[in-house]
Protein backbone atom coordinates (compact mmCIF):
# COMPACT_ATOMS: atom_id res chain seq x y z
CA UNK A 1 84.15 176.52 277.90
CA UNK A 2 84.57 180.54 278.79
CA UNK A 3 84.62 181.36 275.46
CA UNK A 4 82.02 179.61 274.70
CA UNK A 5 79.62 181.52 276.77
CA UNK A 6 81.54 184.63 275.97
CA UNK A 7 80.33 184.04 272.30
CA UNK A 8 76.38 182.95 273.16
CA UNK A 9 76.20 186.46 275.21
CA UNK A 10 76.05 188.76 272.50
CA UNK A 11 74.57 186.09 270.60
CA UNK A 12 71.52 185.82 272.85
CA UNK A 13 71.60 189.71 273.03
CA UNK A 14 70.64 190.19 269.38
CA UNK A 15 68.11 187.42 269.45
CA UNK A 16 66.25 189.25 272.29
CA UNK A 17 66.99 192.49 270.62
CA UNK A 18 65.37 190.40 267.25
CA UNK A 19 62.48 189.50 269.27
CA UNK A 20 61.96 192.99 271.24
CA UNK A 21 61.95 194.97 267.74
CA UNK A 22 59.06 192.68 266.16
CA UNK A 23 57.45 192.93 269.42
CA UNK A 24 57.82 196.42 269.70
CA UNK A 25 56.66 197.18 265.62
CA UNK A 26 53.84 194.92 265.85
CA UNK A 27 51.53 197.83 266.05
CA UNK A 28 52.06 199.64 262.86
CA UNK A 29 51.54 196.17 260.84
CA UNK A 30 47.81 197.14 261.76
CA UNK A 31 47.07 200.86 260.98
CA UNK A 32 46.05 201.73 263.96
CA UNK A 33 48.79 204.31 264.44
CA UNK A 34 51.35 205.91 261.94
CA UNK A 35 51.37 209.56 260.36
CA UNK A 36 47.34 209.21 259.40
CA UNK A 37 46.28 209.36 262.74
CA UNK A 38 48.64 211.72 264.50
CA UNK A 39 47.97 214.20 261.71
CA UNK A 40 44.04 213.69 262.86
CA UNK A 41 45.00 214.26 266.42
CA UNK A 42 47.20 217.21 265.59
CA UNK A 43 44.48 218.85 263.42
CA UNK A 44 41.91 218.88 266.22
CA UNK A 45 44.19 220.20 268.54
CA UNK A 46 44.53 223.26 266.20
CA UNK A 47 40.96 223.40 265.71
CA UNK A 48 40.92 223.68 269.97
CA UNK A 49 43.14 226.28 270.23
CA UNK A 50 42.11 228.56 267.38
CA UNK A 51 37.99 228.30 269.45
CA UNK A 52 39.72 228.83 272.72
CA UNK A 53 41.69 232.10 270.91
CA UNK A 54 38.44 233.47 269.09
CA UNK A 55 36.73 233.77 272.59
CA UNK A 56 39.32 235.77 274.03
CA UNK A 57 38.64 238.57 272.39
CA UNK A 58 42.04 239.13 271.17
């Protein structure tokens, strides 16, 4: 019977890890985030610092 729940340890370890990494990935499935949108974010961030750089006279 010790083996037995030796075995279903790992076994119920990769079923939560199963269920954690769908869980975890079910945000991309819906565009909202990926590259698209973290290239938008890092494009007005340049924008910000090259108008906070013109007015410094430099």
């Amino acid at each position: 019977m010790a083996s037995l729940a030796w075995l279903l340890i790992p076994l119920l370890a990769a079923v939560g890890a199963g269920l954690w990494g769908s869980w975890a990935a079910r945000n991309r499935k819906s565009g909202r985030t990926g590259d698209v949108t973290e290239l938008n974010g890092y494009a007005a961030f340049r924008e910000a610092m090259e108008k906070s750089h013109s007015h410094s006279g430099t």
